[in-house]
C-alpha atoms as a PDB file:
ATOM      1  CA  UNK A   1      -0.217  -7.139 -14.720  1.00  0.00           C
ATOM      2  CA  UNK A   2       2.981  -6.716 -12.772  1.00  0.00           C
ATOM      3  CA  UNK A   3       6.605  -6.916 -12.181  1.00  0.00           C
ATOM      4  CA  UNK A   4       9.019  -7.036  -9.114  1.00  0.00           C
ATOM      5  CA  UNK A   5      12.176  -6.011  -8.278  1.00  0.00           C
ATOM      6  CA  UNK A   6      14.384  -6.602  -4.827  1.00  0.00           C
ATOM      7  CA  UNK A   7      16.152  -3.381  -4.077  1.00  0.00           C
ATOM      8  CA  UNK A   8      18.855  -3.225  -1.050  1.00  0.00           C
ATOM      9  CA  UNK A   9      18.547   0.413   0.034  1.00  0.00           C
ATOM     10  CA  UNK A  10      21.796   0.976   1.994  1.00  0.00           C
ATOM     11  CA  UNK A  11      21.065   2.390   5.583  1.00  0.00           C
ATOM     12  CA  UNK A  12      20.870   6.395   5.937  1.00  0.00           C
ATOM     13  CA  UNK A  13      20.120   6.669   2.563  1.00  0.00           C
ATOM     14  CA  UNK A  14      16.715   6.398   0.770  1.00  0.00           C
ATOM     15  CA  UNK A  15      16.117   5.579  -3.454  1.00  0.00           C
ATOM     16  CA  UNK A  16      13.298   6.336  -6.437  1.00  0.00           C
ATOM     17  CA  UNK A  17      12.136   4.088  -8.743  1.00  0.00           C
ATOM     18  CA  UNK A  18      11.081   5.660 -12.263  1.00  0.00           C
ATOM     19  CA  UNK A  19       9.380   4.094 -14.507  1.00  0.00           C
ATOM     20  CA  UNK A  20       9.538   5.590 -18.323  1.00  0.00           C
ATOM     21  CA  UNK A  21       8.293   4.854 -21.809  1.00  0.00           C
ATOM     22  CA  UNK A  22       9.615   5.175 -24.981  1.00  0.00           C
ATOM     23  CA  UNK A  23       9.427   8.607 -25.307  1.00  0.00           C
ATOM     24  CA  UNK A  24      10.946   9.297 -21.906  1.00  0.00           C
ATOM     25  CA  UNK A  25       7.895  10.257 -20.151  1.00  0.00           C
ATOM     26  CA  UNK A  26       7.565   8.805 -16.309  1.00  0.00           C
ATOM     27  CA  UNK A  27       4.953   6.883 -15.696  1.00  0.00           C
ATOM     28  CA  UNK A  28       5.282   5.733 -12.524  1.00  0.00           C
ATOM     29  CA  UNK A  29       7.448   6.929  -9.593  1.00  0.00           C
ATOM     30  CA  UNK A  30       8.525   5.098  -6.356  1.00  0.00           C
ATOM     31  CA  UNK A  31      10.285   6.124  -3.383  1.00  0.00           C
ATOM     32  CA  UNK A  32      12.455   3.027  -1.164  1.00  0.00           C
ATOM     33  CA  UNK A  33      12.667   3.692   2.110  1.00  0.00           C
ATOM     34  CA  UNK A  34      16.115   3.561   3.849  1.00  0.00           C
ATOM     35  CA  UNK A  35      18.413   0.541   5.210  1.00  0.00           C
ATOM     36  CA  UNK A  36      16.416  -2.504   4.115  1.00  0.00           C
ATOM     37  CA  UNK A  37      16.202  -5.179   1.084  1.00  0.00           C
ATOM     38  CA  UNK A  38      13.248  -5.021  -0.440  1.00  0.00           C
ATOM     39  CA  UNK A  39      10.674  -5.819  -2.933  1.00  0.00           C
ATOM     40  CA  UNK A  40       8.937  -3.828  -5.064  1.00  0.00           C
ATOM     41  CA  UNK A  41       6.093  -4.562  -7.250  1.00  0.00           C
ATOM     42  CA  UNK A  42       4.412  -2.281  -9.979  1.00  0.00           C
ATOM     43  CA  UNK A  43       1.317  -2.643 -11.382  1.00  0.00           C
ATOM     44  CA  UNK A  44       1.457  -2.263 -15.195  1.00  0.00           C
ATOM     45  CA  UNK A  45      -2.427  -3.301 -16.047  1.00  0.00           C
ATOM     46  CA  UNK A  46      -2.751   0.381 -17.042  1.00  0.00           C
ATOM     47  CA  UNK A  47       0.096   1.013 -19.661  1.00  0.00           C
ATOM     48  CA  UNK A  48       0.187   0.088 -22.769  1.00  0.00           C
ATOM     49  CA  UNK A  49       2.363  -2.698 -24.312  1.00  0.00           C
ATOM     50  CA  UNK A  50       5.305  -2.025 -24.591  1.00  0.00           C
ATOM     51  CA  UNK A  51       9.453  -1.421 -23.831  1.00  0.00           C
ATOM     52  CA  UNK A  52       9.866   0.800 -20.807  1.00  0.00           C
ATOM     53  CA  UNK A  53      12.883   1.587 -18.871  1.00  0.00           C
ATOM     54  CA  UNK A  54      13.257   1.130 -15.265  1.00  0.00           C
ATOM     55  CA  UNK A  55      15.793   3.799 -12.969  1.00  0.00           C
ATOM     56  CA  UNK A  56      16.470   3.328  -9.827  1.00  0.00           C
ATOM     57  CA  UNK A  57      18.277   6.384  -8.291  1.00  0.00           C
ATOM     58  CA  UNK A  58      19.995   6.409  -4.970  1.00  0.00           C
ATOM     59  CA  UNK A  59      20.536   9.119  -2.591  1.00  0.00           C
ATOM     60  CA  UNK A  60      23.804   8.679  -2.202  1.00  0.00           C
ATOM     61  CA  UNK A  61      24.418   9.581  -6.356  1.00  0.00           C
ATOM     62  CA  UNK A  62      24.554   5.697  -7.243  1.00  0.00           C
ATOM     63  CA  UNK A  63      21.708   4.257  -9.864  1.00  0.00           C
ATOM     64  CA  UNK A  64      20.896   1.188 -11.927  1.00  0.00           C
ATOM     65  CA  UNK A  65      18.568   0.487 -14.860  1.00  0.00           C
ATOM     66  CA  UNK A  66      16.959  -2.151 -16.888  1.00  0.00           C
ATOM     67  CA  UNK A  67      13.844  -2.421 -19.329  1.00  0.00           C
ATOM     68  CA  UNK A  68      10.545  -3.717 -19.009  1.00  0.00           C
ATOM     69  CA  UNK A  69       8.173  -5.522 -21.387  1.00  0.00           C
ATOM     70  CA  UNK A  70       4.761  -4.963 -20.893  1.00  0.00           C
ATOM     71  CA  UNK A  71       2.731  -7.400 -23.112  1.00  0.00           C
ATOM     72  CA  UNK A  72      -1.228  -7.529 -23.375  1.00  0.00           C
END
């Protein structure tokens, strides 16, 4: 019913996580506080199975991304 991440959030900047399905909507959203590693865990027991792509957007312009399957 959930999946985690570790994040390192460089210091004096700050991140968002987005969370989007297939048909680019967001379903969840995130915000990572500044200068720390750490761990993030999203519930999913409320979306429906599925492929759904994870952003993770720094202040500072940088970003990664991945996908998520959500299984019943």
């Amino acid at each position: 019913d959930s999946f985690s991440l570790l994040v390192d959030v460089k210091a004096q900047t700050t991140a968002t996580m987005l969370l989007l399905d297939t048909e680019h909507r967001i379903r969840k959203t995130r915000t990572l506080g500044m200068g720390a590693q750490q761990w993030i865990t999203t519930q999913t027991g409320d979306l429906e199975p599925g492929l759904y792509r994870v952003y993770i957007w720094f202040q500072d312009g940088h970003y990664s991304y991945g996908d998520v399957l959500v299984e019943e």
